[in-house]
PDB file of N, CA and C in Angstrom:
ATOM      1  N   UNK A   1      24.044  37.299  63.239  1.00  0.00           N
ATOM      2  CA  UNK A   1      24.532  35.958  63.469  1.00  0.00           C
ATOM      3  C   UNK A   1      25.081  35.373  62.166  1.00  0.00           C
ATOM      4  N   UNK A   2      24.221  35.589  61.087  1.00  0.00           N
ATOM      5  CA  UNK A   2      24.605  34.740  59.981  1.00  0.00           C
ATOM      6  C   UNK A   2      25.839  35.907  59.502  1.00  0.00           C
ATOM      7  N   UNK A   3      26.627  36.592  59.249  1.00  0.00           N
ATOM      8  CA  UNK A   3      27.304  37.575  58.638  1.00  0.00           C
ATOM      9  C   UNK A   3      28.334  37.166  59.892  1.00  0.00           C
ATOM     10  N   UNK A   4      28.680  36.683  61.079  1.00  0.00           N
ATOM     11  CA  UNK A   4      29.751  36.429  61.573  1.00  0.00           C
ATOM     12  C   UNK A   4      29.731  35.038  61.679  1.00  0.00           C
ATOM     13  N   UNK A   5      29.156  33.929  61.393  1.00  0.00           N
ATOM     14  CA  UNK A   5      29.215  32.550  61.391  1.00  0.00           C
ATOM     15  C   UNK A   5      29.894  32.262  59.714  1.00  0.00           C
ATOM     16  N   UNK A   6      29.160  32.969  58.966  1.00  0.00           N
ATOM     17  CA  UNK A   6      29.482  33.108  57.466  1.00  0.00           C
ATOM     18  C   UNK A   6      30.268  34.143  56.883  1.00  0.00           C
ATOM     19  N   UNK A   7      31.186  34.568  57.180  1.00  0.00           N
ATOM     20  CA  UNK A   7      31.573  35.791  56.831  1.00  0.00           C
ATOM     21  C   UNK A   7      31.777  35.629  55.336  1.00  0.00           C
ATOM     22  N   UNK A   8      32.065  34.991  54.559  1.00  0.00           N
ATOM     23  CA  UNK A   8      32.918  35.073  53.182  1.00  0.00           C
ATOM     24  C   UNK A   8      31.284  34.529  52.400  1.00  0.00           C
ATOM     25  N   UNK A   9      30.197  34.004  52.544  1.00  0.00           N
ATOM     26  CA  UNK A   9      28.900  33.813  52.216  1.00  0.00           C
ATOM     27  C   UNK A   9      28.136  34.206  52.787  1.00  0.00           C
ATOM     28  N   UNK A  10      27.971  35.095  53.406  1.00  0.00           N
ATOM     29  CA  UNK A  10      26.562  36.370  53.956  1.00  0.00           C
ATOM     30  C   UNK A  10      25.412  36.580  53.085  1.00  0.00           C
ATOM     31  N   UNK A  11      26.085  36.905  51.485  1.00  0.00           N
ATOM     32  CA  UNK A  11      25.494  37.623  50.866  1.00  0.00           C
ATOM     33  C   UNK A  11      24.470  36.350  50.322  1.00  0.00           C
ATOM     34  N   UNK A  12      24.921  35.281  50.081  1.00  0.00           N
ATOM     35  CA  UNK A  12      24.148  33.967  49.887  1.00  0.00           C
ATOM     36  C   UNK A  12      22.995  33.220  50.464  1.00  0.00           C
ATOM     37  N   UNK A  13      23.326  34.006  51.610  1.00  0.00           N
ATOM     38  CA  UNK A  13      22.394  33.133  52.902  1.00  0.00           C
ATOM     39  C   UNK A  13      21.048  34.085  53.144  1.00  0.00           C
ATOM     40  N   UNK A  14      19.869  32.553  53.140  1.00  0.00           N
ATOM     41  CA  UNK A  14      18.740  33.380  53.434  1.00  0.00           C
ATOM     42  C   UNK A  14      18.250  33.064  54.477  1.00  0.00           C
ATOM     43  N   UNK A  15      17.501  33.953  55.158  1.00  0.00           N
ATOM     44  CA  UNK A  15      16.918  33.892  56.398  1.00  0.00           C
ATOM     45  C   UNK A  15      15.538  34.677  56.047  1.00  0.00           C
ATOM     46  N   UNK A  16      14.656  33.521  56.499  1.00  0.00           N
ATOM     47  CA  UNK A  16      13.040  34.261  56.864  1.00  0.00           C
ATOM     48  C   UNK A  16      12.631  33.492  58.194  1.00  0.00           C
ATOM     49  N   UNK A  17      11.580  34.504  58.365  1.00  0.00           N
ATOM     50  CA  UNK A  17      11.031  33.838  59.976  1.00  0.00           C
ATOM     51  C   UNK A  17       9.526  34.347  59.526  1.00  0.00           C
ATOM     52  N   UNK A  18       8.651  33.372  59.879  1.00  0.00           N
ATOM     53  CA  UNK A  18       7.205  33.422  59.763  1.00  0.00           C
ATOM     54  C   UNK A  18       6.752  32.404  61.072  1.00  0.00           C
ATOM     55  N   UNK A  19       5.759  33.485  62.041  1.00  0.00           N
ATOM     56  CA  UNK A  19       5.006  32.867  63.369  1.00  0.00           C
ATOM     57  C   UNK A  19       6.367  32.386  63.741  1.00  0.00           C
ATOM     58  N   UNK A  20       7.316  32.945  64.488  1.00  0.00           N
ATOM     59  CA  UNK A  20       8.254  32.249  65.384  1.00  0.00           C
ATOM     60  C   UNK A  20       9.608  30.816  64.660  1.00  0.00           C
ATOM     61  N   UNK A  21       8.899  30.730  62.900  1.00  0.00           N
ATOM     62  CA  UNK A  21       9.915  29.552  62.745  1.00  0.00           C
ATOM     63  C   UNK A  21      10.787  30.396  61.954  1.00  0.00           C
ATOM     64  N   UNK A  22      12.238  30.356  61.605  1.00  0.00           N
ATOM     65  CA  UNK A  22      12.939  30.519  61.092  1.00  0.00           C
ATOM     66  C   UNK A  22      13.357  29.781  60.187  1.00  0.00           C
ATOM     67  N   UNK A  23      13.949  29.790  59.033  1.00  0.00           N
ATOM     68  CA  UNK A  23      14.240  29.243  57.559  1.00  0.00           C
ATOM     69  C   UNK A  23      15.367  29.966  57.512  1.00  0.00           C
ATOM     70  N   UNK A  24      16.590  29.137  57.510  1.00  0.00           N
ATOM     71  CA  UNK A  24      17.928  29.349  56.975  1.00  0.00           C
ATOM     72  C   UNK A  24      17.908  28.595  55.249  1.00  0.00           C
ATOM     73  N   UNK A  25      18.651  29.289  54.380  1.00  0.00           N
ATOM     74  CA  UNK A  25      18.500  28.289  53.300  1.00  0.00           C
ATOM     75  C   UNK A  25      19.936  29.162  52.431  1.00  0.00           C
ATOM     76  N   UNK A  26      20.599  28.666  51.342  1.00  0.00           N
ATOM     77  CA  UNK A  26      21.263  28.332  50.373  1.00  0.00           C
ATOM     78  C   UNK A  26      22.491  27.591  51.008  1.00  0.00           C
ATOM     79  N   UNK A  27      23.752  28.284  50.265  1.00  0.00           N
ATOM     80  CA  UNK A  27      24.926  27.125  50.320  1.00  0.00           C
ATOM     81  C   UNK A  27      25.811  28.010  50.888  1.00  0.00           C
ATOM     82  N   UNK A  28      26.867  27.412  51.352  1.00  0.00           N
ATOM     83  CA  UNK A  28      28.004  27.938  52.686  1.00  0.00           C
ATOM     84  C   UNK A  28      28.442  27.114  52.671  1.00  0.00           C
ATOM     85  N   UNK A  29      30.339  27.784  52.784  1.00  0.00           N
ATOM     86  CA  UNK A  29      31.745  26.812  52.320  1.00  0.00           C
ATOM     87  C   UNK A  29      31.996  25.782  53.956  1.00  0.00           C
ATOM     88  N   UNK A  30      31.251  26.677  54.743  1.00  0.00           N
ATOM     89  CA  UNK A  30      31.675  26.008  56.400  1.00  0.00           C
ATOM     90  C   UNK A  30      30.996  25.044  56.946  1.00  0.00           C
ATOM     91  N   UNK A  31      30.999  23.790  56.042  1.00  0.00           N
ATOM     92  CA  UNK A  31      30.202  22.814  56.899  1.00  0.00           C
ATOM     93  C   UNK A  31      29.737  22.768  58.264  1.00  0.00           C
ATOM     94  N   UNK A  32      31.225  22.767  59.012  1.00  0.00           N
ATOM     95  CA  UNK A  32      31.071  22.690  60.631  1.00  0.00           C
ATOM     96  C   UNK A  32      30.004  23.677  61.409  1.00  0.00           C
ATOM     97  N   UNK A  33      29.821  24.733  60.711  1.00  0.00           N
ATOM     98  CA  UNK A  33      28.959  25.562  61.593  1.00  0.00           C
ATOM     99  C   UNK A  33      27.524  25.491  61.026  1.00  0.00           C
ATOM    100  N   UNK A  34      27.254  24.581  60.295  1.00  0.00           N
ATOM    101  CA  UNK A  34      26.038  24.227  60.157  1.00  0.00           C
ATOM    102  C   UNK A  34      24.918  23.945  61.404  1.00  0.00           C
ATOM    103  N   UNK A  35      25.618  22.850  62.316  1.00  0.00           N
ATOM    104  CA  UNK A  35      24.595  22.757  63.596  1.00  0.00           C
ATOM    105  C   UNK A  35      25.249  24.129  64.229  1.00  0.00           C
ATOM    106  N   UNK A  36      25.643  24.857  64.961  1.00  0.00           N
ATOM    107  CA  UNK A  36      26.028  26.159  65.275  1.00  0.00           C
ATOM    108  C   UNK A  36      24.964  26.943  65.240  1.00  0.00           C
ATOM    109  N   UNK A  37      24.804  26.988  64.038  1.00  0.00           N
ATOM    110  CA  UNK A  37      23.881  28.140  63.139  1.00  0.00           C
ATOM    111  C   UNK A  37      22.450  27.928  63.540  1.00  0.00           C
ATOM    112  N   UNK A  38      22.052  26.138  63.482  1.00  0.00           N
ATOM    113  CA  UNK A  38      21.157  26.060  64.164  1.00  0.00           C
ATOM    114  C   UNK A  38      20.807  26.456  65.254  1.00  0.00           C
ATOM    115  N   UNK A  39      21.559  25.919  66.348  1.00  0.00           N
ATOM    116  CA  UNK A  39      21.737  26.449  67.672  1.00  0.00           C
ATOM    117  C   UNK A  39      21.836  27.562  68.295  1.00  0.00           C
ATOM    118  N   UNK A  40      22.317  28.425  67.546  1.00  0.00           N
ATOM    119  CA  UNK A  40      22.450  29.576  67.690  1.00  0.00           C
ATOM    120  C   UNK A  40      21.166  30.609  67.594  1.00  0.00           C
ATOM    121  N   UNK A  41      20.331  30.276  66.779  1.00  0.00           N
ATOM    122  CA  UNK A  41      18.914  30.773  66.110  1.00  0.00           C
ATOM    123  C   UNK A  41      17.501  29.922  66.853  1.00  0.00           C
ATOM    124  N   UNK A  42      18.282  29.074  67.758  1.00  0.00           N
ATOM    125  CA  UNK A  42      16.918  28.419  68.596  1.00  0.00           C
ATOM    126  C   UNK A  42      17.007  29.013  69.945  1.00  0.00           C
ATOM    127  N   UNK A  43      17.932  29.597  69.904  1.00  0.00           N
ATOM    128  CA  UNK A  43      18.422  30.184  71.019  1.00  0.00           C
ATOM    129  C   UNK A  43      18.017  31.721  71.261  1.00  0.00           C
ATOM    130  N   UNK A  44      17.532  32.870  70.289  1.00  0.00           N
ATOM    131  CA  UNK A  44      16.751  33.400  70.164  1.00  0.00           C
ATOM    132  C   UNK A  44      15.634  33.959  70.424  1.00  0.00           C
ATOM    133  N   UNK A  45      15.147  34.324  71.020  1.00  0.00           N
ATOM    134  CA  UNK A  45      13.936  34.588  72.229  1.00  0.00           C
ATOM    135  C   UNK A  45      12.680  35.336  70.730  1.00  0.00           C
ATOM    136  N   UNK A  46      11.677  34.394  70.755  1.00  0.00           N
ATOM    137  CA  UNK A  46      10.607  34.256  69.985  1.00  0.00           C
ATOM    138  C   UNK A  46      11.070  33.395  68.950  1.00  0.00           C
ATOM    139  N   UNK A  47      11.744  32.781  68.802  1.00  0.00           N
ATOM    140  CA  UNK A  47      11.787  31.525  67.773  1.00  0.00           C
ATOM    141  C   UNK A  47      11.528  30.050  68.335  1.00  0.00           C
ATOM    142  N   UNK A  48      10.415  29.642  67.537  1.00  0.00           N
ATOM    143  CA  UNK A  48       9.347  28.198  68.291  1.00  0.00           C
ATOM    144  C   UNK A  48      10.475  26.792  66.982  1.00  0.00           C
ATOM    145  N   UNK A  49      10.940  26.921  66.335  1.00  0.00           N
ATOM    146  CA  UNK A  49      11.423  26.118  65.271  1.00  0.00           C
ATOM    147  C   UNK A  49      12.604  26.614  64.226  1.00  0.00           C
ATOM    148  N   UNK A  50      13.328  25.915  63.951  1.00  0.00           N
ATOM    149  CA  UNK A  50      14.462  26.344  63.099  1.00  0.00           C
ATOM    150  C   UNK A  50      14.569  25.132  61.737  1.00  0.00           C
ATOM    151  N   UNK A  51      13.651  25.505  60.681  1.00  0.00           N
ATOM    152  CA  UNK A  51      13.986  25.110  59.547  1.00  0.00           C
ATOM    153  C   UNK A  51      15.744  24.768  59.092  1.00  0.00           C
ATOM    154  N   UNK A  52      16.641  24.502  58.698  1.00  0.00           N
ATOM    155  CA  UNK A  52      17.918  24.801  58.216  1.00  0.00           C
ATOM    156  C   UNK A  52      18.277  24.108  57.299  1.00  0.00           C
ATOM    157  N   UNK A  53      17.816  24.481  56.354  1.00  0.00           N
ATOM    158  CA  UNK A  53      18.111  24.640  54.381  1.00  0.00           C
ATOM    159  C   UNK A  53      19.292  24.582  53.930  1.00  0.00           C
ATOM    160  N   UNK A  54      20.461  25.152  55.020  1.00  0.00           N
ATOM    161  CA  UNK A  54      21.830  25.080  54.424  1.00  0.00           C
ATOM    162  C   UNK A  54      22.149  24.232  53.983  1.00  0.00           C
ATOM    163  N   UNK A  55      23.065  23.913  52.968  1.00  0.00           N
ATOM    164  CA  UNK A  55      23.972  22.927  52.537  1.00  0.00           C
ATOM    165  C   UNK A  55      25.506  23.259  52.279  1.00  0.00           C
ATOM    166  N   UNK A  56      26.418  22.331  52.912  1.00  0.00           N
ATOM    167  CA  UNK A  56      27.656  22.827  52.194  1.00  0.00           C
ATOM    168  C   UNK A  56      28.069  22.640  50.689  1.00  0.00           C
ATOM    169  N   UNK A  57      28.746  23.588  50.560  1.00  0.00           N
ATOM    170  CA  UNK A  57      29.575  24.004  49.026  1.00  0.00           C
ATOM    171  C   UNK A  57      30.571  22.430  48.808  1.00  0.00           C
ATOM    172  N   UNK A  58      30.390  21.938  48.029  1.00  0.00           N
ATOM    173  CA  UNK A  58      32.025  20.948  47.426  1.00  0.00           C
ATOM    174  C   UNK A  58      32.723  21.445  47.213  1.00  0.00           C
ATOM    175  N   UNK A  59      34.008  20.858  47.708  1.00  0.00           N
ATOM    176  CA  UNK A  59      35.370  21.312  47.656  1.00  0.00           C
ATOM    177  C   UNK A  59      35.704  21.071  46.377  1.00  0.00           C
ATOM    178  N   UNK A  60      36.385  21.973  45.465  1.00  0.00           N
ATOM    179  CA  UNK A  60      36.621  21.690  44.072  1.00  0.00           C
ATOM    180  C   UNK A  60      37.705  21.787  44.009  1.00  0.00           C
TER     181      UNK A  60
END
């Protein structure tokens, strides 16, 4: 999920899951798919909670 929502920041992005919650966390240029990403990972069959740590990158 995260490697086709993020393609150009994959390598950035962390994902852990402990007891059913998931933890998305660093930075990613794609704001918009921020709730996505959420949604996408609650959607998931054994995930009770979705932490999401992301933040977008500033445009420089």
């Amino acid at each position: 999920m995260v490697a086709r929502l993020f393609p150009v920041s994959r390598e950035k992005v962390t994902v852990q899951v402990d007891a059913g919650v998931v933890t998305m966390s660093d930075v990613v240029r794609e704001s918009g798919l921020l709730p996505v990403a959420t949604r996408l990972a609650r959607a998931v069959e054994g995930v009770v909670d979705v932490q999401c740590e992301l933040t977008a990158a500033e445009a420089g």
